[in-house]
Protein backbone atom coordinates (compact mmCIF):
# COMPACT_ATOMS: atom_id res chain seq x y z
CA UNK A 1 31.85 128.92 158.34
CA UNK A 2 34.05 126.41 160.59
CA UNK A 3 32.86 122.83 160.58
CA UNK A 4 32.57 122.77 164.05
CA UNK A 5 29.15 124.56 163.49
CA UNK A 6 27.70 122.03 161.14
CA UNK A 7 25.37 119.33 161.04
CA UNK A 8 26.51 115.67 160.44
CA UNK A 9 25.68 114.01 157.38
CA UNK A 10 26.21 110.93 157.77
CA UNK A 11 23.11 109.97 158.14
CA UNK A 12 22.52 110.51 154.23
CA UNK A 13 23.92 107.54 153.09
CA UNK A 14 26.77 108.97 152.22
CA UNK A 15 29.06 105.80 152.26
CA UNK A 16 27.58 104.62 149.24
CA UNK A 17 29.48 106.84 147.42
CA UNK A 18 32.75 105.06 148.37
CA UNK A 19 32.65 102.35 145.65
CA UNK A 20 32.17 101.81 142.30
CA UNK A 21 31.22 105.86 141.29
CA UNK A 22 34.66 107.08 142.27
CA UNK A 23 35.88 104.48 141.07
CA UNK A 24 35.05 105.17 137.71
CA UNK A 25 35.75 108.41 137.75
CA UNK A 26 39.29 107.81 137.97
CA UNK A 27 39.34 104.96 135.81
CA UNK A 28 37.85 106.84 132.93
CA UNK A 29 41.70 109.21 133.13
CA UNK A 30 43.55 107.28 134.37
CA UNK A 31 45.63 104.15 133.09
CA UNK A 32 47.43 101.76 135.73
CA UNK A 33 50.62 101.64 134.31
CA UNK A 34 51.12 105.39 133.91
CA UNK A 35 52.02 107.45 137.21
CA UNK A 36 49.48 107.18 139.31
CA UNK A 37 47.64 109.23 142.30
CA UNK A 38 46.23 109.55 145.45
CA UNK A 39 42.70 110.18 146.30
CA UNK A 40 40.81 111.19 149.73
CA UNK A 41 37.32 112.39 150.73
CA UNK A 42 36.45 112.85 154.31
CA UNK A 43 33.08 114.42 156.37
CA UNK A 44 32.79 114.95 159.55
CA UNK A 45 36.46 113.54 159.87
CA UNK A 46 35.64 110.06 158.60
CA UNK A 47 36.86 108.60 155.59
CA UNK A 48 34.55 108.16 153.07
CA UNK A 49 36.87 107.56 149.94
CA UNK A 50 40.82 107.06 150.44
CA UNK A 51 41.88 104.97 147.31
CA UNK A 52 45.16 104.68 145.17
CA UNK A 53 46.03 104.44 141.37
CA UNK A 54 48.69 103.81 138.83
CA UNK A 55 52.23 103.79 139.73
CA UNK A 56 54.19 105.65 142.37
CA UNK A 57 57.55 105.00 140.43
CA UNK A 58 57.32 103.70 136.83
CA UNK A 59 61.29 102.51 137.38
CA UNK A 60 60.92 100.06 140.22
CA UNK A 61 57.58 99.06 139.73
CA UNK A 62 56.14 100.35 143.09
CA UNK A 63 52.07 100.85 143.07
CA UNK A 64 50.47 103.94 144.12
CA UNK A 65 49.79 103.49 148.10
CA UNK A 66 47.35 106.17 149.36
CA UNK A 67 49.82 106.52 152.14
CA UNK A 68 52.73 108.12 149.86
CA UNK A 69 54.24 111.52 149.98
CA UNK A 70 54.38 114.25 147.28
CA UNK A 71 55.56 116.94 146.68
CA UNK A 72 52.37 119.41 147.00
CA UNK A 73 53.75 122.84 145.31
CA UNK A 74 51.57 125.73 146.28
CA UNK A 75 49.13 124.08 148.72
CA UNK A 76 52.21 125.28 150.47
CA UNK A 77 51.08 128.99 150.51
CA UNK A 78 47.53 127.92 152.92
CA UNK A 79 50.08 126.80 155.70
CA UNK A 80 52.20 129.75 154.78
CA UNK A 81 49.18 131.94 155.24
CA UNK A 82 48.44 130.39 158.47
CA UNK A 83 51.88 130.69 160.15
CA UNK A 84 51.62 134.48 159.02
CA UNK A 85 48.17 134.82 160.58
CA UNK A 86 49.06 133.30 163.89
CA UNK A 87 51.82 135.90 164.49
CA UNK A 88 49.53 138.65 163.14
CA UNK A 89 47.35 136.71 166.40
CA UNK A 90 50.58 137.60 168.74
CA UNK A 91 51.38 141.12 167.49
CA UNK A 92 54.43 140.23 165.75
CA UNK A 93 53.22 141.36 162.22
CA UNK A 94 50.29 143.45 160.82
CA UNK A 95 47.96 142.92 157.84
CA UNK A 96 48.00 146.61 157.49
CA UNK A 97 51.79 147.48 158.00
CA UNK A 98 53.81 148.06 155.23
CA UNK A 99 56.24 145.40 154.72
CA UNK A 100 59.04 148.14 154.63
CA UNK A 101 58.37 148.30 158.13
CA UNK A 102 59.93 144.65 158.90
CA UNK A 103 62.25 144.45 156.05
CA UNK A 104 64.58 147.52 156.42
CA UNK A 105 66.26 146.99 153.16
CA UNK A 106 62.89 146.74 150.97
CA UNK A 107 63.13 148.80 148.06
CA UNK A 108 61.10 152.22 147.72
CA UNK A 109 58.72 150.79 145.10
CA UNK A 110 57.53 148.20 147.80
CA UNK A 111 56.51 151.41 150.23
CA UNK A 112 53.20 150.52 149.95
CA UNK A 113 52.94 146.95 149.84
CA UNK A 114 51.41 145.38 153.05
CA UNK A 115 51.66 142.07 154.58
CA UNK A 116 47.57 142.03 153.86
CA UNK A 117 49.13 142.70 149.94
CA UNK A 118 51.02 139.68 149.75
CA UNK A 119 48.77 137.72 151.05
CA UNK A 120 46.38 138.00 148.82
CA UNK A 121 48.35 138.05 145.46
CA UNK A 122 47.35 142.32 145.23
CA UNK A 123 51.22 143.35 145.67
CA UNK A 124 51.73 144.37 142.12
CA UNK A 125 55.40 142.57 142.66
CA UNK A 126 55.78 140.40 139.39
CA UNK A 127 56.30 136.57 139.98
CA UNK A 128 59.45 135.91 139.52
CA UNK A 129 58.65 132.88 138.18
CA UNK A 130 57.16 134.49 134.44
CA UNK A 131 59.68 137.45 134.62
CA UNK A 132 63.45 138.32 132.40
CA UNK A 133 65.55 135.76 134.22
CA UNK A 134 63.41 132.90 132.51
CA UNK A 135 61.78 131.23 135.80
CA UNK A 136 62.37 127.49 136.73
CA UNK A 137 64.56 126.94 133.75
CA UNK A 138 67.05 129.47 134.26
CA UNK A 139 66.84 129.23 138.14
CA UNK A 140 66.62 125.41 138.49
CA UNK A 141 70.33 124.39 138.43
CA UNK A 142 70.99 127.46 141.03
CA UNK A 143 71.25 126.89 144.93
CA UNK A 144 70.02 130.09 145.97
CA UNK A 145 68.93 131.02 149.63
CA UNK A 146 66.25 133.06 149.99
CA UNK A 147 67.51 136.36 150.12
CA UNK A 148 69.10 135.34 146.93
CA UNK A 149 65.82 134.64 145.39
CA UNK A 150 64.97 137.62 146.35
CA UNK A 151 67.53 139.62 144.73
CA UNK A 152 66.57 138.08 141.39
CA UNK A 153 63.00 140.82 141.56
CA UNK A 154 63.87 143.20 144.06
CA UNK A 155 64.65 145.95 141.35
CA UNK A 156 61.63 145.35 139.20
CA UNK A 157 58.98 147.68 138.80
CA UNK A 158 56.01 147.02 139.73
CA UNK A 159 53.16 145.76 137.82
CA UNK A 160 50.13 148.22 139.32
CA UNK A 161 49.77 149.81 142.35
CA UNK A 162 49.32 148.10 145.24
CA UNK A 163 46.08 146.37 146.55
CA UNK A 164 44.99 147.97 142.79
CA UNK A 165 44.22 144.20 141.08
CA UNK A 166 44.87 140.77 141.83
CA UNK A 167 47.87 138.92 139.59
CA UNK A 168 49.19 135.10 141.31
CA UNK A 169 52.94 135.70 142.33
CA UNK A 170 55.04 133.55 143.80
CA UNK A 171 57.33 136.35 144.98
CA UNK A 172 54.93 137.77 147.40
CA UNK A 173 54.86 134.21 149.27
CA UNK A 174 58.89 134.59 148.83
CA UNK A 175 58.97 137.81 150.68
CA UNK A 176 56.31 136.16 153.60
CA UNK A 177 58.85 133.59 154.10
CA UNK A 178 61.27 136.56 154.76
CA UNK A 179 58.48 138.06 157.12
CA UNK A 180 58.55 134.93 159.01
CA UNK A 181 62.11 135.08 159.29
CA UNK A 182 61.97 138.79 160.66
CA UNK A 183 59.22 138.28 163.09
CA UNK A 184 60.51 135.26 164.69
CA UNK A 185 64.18 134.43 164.36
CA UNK A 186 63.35 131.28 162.66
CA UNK A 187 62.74 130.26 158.99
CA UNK A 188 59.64 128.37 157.53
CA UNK A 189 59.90 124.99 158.25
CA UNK A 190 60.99 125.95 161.90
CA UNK A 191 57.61 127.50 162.26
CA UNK A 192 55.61 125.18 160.35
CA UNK A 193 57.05 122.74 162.50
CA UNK A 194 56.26 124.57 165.86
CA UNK A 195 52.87 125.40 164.75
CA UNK A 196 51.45 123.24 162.55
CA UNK A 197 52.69 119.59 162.05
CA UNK A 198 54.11 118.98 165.35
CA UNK A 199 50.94 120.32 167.26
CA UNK A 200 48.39 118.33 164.83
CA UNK A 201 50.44 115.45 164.75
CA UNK A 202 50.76 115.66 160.72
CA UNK A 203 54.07 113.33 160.68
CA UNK A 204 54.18 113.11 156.80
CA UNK A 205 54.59 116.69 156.72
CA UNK A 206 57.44 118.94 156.24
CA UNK A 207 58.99 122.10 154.83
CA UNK A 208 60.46 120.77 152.14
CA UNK A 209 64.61 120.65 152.33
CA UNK A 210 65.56 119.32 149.21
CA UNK A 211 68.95 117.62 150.80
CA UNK A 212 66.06 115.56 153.42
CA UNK A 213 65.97 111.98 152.84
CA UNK A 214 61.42 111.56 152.77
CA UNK A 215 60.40 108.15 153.38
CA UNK A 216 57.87 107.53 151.45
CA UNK A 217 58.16 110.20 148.57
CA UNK A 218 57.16 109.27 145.08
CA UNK A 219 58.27 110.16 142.01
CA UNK A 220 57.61 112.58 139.60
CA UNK A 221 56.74 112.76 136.13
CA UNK A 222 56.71 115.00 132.96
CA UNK A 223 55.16 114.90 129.55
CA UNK A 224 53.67 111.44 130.34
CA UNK A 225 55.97 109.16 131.88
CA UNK A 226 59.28 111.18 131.92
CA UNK A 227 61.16 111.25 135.27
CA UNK A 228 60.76 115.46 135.73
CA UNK A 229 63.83 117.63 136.84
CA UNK A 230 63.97 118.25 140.55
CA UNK A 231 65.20 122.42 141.08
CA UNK A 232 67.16 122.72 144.05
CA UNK A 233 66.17 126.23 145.02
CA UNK A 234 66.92 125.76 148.55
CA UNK A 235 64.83 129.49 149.93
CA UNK A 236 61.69 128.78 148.17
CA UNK A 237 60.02 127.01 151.07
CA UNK A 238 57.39 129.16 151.08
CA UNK A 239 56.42 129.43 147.66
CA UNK A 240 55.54 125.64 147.15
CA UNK A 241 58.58 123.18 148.22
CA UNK A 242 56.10 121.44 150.85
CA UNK A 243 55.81 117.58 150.94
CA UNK A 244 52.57 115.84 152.43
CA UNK A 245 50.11 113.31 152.28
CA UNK A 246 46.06 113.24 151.24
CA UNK A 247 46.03 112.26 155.22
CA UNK A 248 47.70 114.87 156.54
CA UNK A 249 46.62 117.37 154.26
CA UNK A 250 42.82 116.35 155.13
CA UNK A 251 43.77 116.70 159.13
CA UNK A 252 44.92 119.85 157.93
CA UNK A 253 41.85 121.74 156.42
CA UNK A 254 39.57 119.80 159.11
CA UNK A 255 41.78 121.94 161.49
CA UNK A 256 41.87 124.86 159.91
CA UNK A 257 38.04 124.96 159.11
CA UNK A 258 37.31 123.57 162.52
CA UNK A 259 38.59 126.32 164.26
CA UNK A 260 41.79 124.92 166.18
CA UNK A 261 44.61 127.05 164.22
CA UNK A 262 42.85 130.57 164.27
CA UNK A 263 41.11 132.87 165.92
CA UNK A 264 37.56 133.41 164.64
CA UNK A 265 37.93 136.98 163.30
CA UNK A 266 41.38 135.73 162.00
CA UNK A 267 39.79 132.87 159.86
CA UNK A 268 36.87 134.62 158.89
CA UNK A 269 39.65 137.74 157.00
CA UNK A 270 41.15 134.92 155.51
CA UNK A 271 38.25 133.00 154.13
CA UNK A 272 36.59 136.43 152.96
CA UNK A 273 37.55 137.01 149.07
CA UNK A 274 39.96 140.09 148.89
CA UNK A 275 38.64 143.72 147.64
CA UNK A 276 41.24 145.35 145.11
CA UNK A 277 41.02 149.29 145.74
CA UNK A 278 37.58 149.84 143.61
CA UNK A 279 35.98 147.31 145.50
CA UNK A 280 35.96 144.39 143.10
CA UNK A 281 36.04 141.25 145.13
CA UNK A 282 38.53 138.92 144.01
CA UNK A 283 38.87 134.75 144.32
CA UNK A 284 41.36 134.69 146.73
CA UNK A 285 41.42 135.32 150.66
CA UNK A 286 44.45 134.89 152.64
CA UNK A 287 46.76 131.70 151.17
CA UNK A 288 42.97 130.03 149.89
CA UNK A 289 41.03 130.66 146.35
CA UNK A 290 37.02 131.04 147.52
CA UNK A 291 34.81 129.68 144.46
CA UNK A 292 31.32 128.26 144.15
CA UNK A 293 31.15 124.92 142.97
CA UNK A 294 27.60 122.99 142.25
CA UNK A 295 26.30 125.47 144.79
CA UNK A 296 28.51 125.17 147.81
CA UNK A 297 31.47 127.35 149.22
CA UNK A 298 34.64 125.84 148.64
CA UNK A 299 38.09 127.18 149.77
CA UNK A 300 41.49 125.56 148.84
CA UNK A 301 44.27 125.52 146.77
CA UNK A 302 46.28 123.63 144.12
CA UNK A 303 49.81 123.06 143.54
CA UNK A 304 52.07 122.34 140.60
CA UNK A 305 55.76 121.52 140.72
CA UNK A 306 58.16 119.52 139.35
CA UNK A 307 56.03 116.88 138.17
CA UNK A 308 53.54 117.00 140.75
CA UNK A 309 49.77 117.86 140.59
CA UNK A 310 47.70 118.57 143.10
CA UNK A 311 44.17 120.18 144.89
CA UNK A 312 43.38 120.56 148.13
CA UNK A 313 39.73 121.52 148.68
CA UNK A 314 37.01 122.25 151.94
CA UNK A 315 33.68 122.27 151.38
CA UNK A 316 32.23 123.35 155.31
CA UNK A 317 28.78 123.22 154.88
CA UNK A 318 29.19 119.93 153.95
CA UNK A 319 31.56 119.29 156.47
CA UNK A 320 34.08 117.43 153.70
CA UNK A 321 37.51 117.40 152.64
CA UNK A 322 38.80 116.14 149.15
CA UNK A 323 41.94 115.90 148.58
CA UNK A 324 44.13 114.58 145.03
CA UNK A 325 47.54 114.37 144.71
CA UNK A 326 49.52 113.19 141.14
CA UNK A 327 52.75 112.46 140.93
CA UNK A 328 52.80 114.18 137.23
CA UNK A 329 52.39 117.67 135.77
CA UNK A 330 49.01 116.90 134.62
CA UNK A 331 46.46 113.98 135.57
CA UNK A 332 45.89 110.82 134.17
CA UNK A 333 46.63 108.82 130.73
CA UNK A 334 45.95 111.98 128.29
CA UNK A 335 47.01 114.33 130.30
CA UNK A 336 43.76 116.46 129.97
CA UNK A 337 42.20 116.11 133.94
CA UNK A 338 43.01 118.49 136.27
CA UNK A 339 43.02 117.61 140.03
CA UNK A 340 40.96 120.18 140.73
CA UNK A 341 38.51 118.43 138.51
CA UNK A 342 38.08 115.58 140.36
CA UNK A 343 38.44 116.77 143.82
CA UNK A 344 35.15 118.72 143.28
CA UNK A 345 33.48 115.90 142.23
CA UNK A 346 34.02 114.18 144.82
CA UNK A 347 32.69 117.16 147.16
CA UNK A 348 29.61 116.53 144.86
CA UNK A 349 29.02 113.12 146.21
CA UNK A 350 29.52 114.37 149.64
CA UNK A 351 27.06 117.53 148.79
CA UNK A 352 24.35 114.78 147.02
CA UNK A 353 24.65 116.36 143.65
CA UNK A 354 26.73 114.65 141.93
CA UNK A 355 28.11 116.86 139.10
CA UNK A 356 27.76 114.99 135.51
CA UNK A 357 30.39 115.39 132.26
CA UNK A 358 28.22 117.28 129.95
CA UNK A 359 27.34 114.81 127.10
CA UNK A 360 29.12 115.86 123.82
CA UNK A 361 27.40 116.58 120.75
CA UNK A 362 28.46 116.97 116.95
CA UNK A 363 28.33 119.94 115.03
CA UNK A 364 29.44 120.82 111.56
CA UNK A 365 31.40 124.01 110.27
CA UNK A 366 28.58 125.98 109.79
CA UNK A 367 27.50 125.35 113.04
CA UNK A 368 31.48 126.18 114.16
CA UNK A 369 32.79 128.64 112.13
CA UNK A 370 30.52 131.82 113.04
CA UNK A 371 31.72 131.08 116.61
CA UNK A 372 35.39 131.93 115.61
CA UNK A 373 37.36 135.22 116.04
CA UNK A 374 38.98 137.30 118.65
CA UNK A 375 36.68 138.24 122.03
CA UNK A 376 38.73 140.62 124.42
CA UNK A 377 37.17 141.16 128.17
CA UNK A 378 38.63 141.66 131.95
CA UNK A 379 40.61 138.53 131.73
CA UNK A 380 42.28 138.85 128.46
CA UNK A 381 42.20 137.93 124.97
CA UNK A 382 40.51 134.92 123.98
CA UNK A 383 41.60 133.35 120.38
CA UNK A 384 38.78 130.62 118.82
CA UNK A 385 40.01 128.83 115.66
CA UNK A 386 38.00 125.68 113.51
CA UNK A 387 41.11 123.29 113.06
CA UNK A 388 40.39 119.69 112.01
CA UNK A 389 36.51 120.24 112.42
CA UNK A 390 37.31 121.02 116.05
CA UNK A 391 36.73 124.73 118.14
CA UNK A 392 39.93 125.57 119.14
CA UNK A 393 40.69 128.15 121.65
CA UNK A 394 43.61 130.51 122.75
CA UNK A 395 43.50 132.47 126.42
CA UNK A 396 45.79 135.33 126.18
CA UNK A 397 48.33 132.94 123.78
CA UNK A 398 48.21 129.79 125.80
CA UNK A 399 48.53 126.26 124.74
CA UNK A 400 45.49 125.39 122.20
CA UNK A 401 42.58 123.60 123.61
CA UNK A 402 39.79 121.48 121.65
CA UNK A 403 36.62 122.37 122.79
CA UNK A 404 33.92 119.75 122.91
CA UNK A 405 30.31 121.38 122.01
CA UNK A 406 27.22 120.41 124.30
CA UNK A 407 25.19 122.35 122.37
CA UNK A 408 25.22 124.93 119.50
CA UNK A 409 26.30 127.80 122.01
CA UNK A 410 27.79 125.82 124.52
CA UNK A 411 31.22 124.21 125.11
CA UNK A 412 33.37 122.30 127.69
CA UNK A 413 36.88 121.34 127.62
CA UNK A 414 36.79 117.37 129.07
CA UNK A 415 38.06 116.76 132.30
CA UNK A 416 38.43 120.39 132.91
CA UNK A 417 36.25 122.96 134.79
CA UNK A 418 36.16 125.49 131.69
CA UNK A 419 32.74 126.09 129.79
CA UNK A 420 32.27 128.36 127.36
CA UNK A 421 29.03 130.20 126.51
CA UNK A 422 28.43 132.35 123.13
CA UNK A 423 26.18 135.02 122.88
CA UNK A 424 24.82 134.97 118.86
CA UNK A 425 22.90 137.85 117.15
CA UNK A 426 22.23 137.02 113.56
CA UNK A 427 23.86 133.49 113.24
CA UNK A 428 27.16 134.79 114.27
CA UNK A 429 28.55 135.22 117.45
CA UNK A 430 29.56 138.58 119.38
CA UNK A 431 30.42 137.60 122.80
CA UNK A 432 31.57 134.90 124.71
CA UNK A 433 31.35 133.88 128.87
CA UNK A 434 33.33 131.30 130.74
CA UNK A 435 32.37 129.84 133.75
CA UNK A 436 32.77 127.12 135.73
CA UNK A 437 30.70 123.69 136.31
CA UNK A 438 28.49 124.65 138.82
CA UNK A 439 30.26 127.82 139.75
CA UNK A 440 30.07 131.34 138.74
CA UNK A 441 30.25 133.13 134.96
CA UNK A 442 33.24 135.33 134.37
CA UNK A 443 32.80 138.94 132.73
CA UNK A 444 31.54 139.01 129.09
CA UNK A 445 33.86 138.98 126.34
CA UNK A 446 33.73 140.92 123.73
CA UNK A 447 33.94 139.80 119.49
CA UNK A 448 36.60 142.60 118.64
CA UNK A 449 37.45 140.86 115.05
């Protein structure tokens, strides 16, 4: 639904919202002397919340402005998907098509990958980011174009058949940058430029050279207040090289949702969650993830690079735009928030319904311990461990996590969207469901221990 169609809401009082709650929100992760972040939440195109925090660059001693640029990683791949469905508009590429039929030198395992494939993250091409060339840190010190990026994954297998399942990879938005080359003459930021940024007036926007001298651009951060490692991997403009603002980025999605960048059929295939083969409808459209949250439709994306953290997030029936941008690889003083985090609750206060921290409660090990073991489901494996009195837990060998208990079968990690819900038969668990604060429950998971 475009936000063109909606009713205003400003009438609700909205504005209130715009001082001391948000305030505190941020002030409860984040610490003024650490790097810092950029917060905006608009409806109806007005500015309800556009604040700064912390430090733009620890070294100098420069404040967070709410006017700065970062470095927005793969928010990158919504404007990528837009440029792609605006010449799909003209006839110069089809969702359907094979890809083979624009690249003549694709390899045969990539016969039945369409543009509609790549897309959507259904390619079955394996990011090239998690594969045997070790990622970033092998690649990182490398200027390589973006046929040369390519290279480094054409000869992989790949991971299922096409359109089969949905797996994030960064090589499919790789290989739409090459599209985009094919179908026009011109690369990415050319485009972008054409289409986007120049006609919407974004002028805090761009593709993302890393030789470009950006006024404005902060710096970023690792591990806390570590200066991170800029890669200089000069073809990956459309994976996530972008650089923007919460202002532009709002004008943006306002745009986009508003109906002045697509056609209406257009932005209703790329707003509609993908089917995989056996009809299982995924959380991804076209370049946006579609979840519910407290309630509401919400389509956007986050981005991570290079010390930079970020969410980008529409909420039309509300008619409101949040948008949070951190210049380090995870948000705040304890590096536990994510940005996605917070930009939903901000959509809260523009939805009325604010969403609340669940309040923590203590429990002892015999309360804990029958909760831990091995659950296997759809998403993976799923490790739980008492350590130090705490629930600790393990997706498919991940960094640990202590889990915070709201009640006996319910857990949350703080300042993250995860929730955990155990199933007990007997005093002992056998299953286990995530979900999401105010969003949907994943598939059940299984005690296989």
């Amino acid at each position: 639904m475009a936000f063109r169609a909606l009713p205003s809401l400003l009438a609700c009082g909205l504005a209130v919202f715009a001082g001391e709650p948000v305030d505190e929100l941020f002030a409860r992760h984040f610490a003024p002397d650490q790097p810092g972040v950029a917060a905006l939440l608009r409806t109806n195109g007005k500015v309800q919340v556009r604040k700064a925090y912390g430090m733009a660059s620890l070294e100098l001693g420069v404040a967070m402005r709410p006017d700065h640029v970062f470095r927005i990683g793969s928010i990158t791949k919504t404007f990528v998907a837009v440029v792609v469905l605006q010449l799909v508009e003209e006839g110069k590429l089809a969702l359907d098509s094979p890809i083979s039929a624009y690249l003549k030198d694709a390899p045969k395992a990539w016969e039945k990958v369409t543009v509609a494939h790549l897309l959507s993250h259904t390619s079955g091409i394996t990011d090239y980011l998690s594969g045997p060339q070790g990622g970033y840190g092998a690649l990182r010190t490398k200027r390589l174009s973006l046929d040369q990026l390519i290279n480094t994954f054409r000869s992989w297998p790949l991971q299922f058949e096409p359109g089969s399942a949905f797996r994030y990879s960064n090589s499919g938005y790789l290989l739409l940058g090459q599209l985009i080359v094919a179908a026009t003459g011109r690369a990415f930021p050319q485009e972008l430029a054409a289409r986007i940024t120049g006609p919407l007036g974004l002028r805090h926007t761009s593709g993302g050279d890393p030789d470009a001298l950006t006024p404005g651009l902060v710096t970023g951060y690792t591990n806390g207040a570590h200066p991170a490692f800029i890669a200089y991997l000069d073809g990956a403009y459309t994976d996530g090289c972008m650089t923007s603002t919460v202002d532009d980025l709002a004008a943006f999605a306002e745009a986009l949702h508003g109906g002045k960048l697509l056609k209406p059929e257009t932005y209703r295939r790329m707003t509609t969650p993908f089917r995989t083969a056996n009809g299982h409808a995924t959380e991804y459209g076209f370049g946006l993830f579609i979840r519910t949250s407290n309630g509401h439709i919400l389509y956007g994306h986050g981005g991570d690079i290079f010390g930079f953290h970020g969410e980008l997030e529409a909420d039309p029936e509300a008619r409101a735009v949040a948008v949070v941008l951190h210049n380090g690889d995870q948000f705040g003083a304890h590096r536990t928030v994510a940005a996605e985090y917070l930009s939903r609750r901000m959509l809260a206060l523009a939805q009325g319904k604010p969403l609340l921290e669940p309040a923590a409660v203590a429990l002892g090990p015999e309360h804990l311990a029958p909760l831990a073991g091995t659950y296997v489901g759809p998403s993976g494996q799923r490790v739980l461990s008492l350590e130090g009195g705490r629930l600790v837990s393990r997706h498919n060998g991940g960094e640990p996590v202590a889990l915070e208990a709201a009640s006996p079968t319910t857990f949350f990690l703080p300042g993250q969207e995860m929730r955990l819900r155990f199933t007990l038969e007997q005093g002992r668990a056998t299953a286990v469901q995530r979900y999401e604060d105010g969003g949907e429950a994943d598939p059940v998971a299984l005690r296989v221990d």
